[in-house]
N, C-alpha and C. Protein backbone atom coordinates (compact mmCIF):
# COMPACT_ATOMS: atom_id res chain seq x y z
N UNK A 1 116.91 -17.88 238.36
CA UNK A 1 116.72 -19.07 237.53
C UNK A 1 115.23 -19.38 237.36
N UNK A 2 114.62 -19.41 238.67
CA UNK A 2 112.98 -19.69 238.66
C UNK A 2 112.09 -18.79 237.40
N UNK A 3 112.54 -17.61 237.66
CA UNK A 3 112.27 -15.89 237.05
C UNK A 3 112.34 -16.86 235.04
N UNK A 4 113.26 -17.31 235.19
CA UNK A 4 113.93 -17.52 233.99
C UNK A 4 112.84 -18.78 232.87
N UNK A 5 112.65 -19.31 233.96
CA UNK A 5 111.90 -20.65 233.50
C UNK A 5 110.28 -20.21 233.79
N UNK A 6 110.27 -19.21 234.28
CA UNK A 6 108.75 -19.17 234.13
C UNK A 6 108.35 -17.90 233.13
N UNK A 7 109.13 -17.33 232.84
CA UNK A 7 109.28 -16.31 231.32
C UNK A 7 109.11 -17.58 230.26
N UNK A 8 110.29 -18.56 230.14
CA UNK A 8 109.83 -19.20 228.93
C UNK A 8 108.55 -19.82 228.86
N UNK A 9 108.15 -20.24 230.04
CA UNK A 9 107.12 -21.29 230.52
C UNK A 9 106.00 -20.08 229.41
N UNK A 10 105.62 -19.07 229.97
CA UNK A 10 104.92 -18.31 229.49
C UNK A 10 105.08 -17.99 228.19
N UNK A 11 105.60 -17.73 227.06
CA UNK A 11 106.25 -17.71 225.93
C UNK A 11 105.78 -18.99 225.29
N UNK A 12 106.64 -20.16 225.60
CA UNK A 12 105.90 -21.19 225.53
C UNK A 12 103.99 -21.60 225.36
N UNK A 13 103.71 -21.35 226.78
CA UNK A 13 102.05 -21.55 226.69
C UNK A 13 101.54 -20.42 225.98
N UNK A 14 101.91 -19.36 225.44
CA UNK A 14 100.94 -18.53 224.56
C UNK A 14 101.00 -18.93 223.18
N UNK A 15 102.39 -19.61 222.76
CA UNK A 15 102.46 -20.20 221.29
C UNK A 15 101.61 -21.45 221.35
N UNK A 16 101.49 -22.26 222.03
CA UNK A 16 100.77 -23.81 222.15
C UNK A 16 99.37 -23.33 222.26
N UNK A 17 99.06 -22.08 222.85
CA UNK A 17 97.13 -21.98 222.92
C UNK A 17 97.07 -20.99 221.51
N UNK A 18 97.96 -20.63 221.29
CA UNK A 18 97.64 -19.76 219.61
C UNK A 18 97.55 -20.82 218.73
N UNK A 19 98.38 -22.03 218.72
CA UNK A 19 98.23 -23.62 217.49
C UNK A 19 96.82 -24.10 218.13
N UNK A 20 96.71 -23.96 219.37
CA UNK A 20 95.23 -24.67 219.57
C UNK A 20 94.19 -24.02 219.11
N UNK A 21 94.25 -22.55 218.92
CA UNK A 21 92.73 -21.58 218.72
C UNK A 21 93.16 -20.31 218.05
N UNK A 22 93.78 -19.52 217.59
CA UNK A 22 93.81 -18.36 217.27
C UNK A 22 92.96 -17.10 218.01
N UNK A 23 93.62 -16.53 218.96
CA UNK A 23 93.02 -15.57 219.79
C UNK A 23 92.80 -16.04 221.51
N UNK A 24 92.99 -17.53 221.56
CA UNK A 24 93.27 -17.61 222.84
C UNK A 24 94.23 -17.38 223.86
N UNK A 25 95.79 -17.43 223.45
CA UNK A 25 96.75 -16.88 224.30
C UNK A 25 96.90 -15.02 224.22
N UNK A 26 95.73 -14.22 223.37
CA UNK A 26 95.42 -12.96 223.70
C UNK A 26 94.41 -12.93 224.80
N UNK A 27 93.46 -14.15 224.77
CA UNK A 27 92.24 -13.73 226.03
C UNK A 27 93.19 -14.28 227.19
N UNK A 28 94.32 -15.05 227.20
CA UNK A 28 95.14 -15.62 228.27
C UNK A 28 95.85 -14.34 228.90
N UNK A 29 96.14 -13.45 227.65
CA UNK A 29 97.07 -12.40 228.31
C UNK A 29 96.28 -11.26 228.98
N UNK A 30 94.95 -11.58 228.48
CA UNK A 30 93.90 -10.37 229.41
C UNK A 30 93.84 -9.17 228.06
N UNK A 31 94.27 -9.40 226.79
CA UNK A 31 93.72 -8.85 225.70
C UNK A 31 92.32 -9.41 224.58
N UNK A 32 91.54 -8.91 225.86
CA UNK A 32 89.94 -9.42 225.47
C UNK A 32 89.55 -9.07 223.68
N UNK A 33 89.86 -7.74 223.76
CA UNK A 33 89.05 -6.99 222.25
C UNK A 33 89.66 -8.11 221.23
N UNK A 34 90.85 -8.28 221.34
CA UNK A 34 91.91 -8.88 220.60
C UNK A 34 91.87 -10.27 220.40
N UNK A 35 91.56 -10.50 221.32
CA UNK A 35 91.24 -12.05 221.75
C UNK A 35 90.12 -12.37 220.95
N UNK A 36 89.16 -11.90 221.40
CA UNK A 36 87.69 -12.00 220.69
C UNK A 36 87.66 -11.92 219.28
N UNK A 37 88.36 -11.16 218.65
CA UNK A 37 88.17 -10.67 217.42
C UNK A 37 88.96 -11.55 216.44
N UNK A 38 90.10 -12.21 216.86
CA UNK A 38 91.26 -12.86 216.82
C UNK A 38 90.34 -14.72 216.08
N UNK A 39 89.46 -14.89 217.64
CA UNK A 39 88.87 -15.71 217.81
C UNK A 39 87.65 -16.10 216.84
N UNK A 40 87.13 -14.76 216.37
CA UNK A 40 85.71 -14.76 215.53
C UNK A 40 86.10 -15.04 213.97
N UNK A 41 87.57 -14.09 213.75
CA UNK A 41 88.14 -14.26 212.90
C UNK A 41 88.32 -15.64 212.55
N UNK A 42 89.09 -16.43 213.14
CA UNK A 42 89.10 -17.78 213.18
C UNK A 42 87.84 -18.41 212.63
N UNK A 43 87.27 -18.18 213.30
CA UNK A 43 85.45 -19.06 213.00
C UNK A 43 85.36 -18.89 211.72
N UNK A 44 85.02 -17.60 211.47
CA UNK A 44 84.37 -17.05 210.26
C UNK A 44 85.04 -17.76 208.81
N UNK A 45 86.67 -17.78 209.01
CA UNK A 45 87.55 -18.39 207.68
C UNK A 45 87.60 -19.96 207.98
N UNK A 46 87.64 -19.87 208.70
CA UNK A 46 87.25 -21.58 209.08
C UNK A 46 85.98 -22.50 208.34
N UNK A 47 84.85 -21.41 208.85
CA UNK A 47 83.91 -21.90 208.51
C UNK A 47 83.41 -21.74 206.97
N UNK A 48 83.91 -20.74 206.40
CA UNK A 48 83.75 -20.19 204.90
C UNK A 48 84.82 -21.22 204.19
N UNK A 49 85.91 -21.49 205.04
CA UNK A 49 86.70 -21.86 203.59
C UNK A 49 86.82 -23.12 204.17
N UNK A 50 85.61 -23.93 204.73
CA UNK A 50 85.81 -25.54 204.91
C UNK A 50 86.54 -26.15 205.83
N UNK A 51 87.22 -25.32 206.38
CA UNK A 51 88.74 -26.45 207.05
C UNK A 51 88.31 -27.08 207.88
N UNK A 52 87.66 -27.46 209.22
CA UNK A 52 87.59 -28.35 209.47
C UNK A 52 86.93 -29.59 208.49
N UNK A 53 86.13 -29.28 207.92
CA UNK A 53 85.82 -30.65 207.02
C UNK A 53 87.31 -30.96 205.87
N UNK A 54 87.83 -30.33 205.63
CA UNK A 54 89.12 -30.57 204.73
C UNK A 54 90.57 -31.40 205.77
N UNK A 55 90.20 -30.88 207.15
CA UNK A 55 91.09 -31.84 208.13
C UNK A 55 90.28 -32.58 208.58
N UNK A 56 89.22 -33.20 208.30
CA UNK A 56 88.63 -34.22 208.28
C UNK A 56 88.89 -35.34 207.49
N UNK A 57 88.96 -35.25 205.95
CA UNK A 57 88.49 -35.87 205.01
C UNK A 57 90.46 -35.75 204.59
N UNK A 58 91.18 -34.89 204.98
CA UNK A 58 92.46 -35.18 205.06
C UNK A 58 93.13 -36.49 205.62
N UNK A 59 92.70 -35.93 207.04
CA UNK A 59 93.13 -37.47 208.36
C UNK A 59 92.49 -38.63 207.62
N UNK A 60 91.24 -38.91 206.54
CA UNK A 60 91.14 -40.04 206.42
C UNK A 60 91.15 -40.59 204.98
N UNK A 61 92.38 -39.79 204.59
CA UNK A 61 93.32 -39.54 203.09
C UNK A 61 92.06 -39.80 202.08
N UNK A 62 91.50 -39.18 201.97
CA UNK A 62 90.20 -38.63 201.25
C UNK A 62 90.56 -36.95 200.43
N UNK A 63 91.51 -36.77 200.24
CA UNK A 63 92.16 -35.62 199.57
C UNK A 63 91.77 -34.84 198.71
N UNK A 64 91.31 -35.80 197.27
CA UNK A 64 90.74 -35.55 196.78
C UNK A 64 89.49 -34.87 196.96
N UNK A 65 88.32 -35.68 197.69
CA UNK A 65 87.29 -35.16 198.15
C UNK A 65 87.50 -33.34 199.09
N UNK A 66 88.89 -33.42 199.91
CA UNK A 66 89.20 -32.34 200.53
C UNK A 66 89.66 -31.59 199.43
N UNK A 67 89.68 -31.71 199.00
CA UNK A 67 90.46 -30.30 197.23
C UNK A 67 88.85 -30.04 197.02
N UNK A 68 88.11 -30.81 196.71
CA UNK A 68 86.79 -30.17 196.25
C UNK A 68 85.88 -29.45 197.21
N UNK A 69 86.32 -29.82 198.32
CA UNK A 69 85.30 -28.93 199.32
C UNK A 69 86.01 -27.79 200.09
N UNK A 70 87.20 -27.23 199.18
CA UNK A 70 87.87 -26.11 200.17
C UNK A 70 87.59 -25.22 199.07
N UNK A 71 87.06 -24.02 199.92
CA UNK A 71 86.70 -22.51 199.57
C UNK A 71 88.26 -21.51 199.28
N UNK A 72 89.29 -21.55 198.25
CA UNK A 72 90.25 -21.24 198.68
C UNK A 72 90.33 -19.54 198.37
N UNK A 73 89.09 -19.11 197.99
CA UNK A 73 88.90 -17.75 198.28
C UNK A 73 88.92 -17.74 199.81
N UNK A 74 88.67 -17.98 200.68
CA UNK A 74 88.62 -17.79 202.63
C UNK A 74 89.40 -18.45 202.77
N UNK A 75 90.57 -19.90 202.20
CA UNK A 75 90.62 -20.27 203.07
C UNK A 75 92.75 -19.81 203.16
N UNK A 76 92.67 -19.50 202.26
CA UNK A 76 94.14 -18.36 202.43
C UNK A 76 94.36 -17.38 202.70
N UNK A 77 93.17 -16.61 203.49
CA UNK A 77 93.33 -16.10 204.57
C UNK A 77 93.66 -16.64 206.25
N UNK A 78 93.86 -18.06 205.92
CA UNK A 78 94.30 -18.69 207.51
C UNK A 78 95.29 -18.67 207.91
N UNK A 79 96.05 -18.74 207.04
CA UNK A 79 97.51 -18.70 207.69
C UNK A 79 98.41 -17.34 207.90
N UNK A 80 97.86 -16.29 207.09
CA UNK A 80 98.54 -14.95 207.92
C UNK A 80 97.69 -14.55 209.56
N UNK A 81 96.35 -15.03 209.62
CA UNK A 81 95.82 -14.70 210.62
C UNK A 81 96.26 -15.91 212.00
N UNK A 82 96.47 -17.05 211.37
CA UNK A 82 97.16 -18.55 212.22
C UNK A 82 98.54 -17.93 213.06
N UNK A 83 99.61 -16.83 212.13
CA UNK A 83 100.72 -17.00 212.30
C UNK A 83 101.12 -15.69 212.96
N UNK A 84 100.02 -14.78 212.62
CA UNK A 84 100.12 -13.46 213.31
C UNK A 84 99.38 -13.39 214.24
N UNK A 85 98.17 -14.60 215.07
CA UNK A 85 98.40 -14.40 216.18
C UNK A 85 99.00 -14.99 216.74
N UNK A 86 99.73 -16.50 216.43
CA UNK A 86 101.08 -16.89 217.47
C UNK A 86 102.01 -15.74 217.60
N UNK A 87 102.39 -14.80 216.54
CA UNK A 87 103.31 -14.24 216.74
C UNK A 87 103.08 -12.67 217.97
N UNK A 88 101.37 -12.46 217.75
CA UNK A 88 101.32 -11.57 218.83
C UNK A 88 101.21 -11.80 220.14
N UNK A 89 100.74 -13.40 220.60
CA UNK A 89 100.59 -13.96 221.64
C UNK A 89 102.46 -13.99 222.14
N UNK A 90 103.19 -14.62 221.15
CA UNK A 90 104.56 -14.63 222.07
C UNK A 90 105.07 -13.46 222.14
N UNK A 91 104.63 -12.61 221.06
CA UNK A 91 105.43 -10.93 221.81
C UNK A 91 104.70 -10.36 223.22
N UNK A 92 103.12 -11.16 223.16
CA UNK A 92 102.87 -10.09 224.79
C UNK A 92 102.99 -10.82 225.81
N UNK A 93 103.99 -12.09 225.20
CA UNK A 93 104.29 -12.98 226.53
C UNK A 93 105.96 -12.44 226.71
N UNK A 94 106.37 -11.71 225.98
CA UNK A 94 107.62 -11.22 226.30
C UNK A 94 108.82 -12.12 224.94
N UNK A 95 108.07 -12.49 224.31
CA UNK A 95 109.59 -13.20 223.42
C UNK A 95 109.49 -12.27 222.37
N UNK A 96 110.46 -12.53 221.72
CA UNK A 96 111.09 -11.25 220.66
C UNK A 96 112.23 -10.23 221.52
N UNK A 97 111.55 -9.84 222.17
CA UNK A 97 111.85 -8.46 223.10
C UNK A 97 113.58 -8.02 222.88
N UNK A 98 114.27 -9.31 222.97
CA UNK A 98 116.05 -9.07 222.99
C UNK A 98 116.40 -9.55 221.67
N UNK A 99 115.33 -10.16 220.65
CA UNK A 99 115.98 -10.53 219.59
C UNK A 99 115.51 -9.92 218.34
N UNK A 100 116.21 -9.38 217.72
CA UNK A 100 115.90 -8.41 216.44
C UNK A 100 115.23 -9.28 215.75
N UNK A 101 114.61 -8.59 214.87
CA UNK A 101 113.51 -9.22 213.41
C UNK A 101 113.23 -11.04 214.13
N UNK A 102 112.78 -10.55 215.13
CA UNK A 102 112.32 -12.35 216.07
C UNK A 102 110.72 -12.61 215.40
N UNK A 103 110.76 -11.36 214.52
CA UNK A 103 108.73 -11.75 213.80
C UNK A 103 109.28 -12.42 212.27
N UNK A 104 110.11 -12.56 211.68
CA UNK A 104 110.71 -12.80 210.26
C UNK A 104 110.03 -14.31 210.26
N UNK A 105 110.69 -15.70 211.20
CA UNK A 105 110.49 -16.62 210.54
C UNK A 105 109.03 -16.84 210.94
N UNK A 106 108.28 -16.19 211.66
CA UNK A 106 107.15 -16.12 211.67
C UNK A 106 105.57 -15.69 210.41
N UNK A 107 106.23 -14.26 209.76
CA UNK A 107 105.89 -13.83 208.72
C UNK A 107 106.51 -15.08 207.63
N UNK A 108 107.78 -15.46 207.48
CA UNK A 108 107.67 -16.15 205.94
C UNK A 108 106.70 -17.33 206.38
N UNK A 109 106.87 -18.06 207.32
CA UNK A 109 105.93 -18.95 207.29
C UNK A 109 104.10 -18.90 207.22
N UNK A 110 103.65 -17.84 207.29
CA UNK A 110 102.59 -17.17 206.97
C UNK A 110 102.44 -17.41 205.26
N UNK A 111 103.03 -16.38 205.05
CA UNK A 111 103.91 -16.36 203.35
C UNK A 111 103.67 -17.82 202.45
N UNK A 112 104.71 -18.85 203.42
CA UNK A 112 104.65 -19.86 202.47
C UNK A 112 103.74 -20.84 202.58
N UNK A 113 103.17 -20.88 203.73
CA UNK A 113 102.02 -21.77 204.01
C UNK A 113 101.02 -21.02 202.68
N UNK A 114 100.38 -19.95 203.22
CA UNK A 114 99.35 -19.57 201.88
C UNK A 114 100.13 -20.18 200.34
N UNK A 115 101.46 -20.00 200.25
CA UNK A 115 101.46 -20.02 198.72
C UNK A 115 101.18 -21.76 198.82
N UNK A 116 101.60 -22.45 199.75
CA UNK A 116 101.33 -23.83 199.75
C UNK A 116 99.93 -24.45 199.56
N UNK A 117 98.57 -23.48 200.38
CA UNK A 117 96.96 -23.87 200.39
C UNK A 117 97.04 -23.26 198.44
N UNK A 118 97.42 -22.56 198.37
CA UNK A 118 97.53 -21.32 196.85
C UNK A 118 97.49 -22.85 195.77
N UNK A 119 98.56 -23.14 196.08
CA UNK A 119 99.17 -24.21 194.97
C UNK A 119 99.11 -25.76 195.42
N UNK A 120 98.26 -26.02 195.92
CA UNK A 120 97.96 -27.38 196.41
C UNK A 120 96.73 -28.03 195.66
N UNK A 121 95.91 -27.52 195.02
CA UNK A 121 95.28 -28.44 193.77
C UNK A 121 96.26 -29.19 193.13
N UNK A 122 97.23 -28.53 192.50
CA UNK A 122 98.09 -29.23 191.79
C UNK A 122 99.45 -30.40 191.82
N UNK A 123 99.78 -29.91 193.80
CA UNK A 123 101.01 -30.13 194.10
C UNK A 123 100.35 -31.83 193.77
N UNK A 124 101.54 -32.83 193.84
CA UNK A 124 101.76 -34.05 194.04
C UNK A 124 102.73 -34.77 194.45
N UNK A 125 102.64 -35.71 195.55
CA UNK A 125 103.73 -36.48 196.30
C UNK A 125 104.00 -37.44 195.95
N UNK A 126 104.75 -37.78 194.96
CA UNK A 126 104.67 -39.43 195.03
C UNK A 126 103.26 -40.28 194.07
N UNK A 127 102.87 -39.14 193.22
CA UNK A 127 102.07 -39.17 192.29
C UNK A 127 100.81 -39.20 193.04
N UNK A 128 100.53 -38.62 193.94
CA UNK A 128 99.11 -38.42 195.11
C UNK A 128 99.12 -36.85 195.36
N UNK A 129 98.06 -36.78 194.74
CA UNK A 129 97.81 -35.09 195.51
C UNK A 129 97.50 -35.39 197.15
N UNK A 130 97.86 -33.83 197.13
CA UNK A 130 98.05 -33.86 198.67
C UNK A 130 97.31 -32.86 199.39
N UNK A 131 96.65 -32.28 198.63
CA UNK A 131 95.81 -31.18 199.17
C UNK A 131 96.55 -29.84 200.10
N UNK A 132 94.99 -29.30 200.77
CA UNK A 132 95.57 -28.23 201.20
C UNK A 132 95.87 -27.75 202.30
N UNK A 133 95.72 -29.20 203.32
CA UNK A 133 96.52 -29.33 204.81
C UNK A 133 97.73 -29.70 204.64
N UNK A 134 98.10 -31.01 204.17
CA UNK A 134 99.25 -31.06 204.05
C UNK A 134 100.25 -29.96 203.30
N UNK A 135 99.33 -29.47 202.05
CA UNK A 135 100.76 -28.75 201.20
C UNK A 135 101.18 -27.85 202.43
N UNK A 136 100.12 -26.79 203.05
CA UNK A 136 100.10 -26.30 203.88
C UNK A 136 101.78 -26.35 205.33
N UNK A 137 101.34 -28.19 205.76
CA UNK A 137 102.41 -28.54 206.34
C UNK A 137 103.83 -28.26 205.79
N UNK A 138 103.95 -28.73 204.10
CA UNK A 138 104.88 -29.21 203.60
C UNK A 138 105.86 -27.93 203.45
N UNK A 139 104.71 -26.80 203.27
CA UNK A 139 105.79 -25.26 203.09
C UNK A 139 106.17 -24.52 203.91
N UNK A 140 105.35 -24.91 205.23
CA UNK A 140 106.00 -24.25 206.90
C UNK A 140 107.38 -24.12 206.77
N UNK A 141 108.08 -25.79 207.06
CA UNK A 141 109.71 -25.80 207.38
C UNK A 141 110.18 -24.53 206.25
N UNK A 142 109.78 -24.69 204.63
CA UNK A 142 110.71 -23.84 203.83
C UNK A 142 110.28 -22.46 204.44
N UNK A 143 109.28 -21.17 204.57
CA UNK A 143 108.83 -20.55 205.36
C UNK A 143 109.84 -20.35 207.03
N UNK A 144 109.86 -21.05 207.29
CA UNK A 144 110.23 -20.90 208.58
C UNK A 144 111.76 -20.83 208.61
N UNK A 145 112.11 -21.93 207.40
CA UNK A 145 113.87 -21.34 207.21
C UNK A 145 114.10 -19.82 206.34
N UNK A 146 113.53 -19.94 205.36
CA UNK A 146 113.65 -18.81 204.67
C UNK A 146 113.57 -17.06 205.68
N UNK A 147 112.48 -16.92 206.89
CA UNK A 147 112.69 -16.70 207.70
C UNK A 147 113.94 -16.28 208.47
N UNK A 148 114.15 -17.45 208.90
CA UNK A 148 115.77 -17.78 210.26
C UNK A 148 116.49 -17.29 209.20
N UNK A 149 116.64 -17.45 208.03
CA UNK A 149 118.18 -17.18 207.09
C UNK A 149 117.93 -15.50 206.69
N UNK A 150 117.17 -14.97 206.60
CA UNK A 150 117.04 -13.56 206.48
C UNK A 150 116.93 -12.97 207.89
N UNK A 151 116.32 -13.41 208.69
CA UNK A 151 116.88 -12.95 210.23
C UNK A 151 118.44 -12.70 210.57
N UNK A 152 118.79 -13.61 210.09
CA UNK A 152 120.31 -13.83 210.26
C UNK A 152 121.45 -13.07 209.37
N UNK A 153 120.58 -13.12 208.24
CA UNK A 153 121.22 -11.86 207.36
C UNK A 153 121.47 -10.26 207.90
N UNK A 154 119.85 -10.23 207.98
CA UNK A 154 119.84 -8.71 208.51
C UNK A 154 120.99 -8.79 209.90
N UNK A 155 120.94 -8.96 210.94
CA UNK A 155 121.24 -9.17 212.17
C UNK A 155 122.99 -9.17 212.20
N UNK A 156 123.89 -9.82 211.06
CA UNK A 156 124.55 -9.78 210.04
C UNK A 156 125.46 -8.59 209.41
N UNK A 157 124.54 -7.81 208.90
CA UNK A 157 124.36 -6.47 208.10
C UNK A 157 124.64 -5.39 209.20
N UNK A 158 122.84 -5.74 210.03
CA UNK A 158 123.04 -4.15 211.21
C UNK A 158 123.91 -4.60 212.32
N UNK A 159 124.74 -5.21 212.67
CA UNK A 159 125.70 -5.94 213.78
C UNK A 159 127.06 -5.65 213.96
N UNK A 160 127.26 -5.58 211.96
CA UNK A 160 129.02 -5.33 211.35
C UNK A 160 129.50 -3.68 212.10
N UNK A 161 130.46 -3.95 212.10
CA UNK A 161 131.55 -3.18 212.91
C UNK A 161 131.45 -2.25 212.04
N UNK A 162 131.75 -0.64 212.19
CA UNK A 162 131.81 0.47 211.12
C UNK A 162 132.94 0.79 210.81
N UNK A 163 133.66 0.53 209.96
CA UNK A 163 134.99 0.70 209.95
C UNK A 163 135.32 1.84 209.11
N UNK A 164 134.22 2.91 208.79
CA UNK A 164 134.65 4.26 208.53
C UNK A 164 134.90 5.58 209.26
């Protein structure tokens, strides 16, 4: 049972330090090159395509101003690199391992987040643009189901009984 809870425990803390930093639950796992590179990566699109000043000027619904100061040549490159290293941090913490296509709702949400930073000049909530943190937020859940429902497909498909 202990065995049990400290597998997830671990699984767990490599996804929560991958949302905190990109490349830190690789330097956690003792994958330095990876880590580092993971990490620089981070900086570099970060710093090219604005985002912290765009989750700045977001948090203080200044949106507008955040649409004009995001680089969205760099800055849709964040979220395949955001989502592929949570997703390599929980595979070298051991998750996936027993569950088929366990990288799917990981990849669409990659997927739809970019098309969300992609198309967030234009999106509008409630007649308020919303820029390109939130759209960002707003296309995870669809991403992340779209994901689980093709996981579930496949899984589905290669699972069925052969009845020839």
């Amino acid at each position: 049972m202990e065995s049990n809870i400290n597998q997830k425990s671990k699984k767990l803390e490599a996804i929560l330090w991958s949302i905190a930093l990109p490349g830190f639950a690789q330097l956690l796992n003792k994958k330095y090159v990876k880590g580092l590179l993971l990490v620089g990566l981070e900086f570099i699109i970060n710093v090219m395509g604005n985002f912290n000043t765009i989750i700045l000027l977001s948090f203080n619904f200044k949106v507008e101003e955040a649409i004009t100061q995001t680089n969205y040549g760099w800055l849709m490159f964040y979220p395949c690199l955001y989502f592929f290293a949570m997703w390599d941090a929980y595979k070298d913490a051991g998750g996936g391992r027993d569950k088929p296509f366990a990288y799917l709702p990981f990849v669409f949400s990659a997927y739809f987040v970019t098309i969300g930073v992609f198309y967030s000049p234009a999106l509008k909530l409630f007649g308020h643009s919303i820029g390109p943190m939130y759209s960002g937020f707003l296309f995870l859940p669809i991403g992340i189901s779209i994901g689980a429902i093709i996981r579930w497909i496949l899984i589905k498909i290669y699972t069925k009984p052969n009845t020839s």
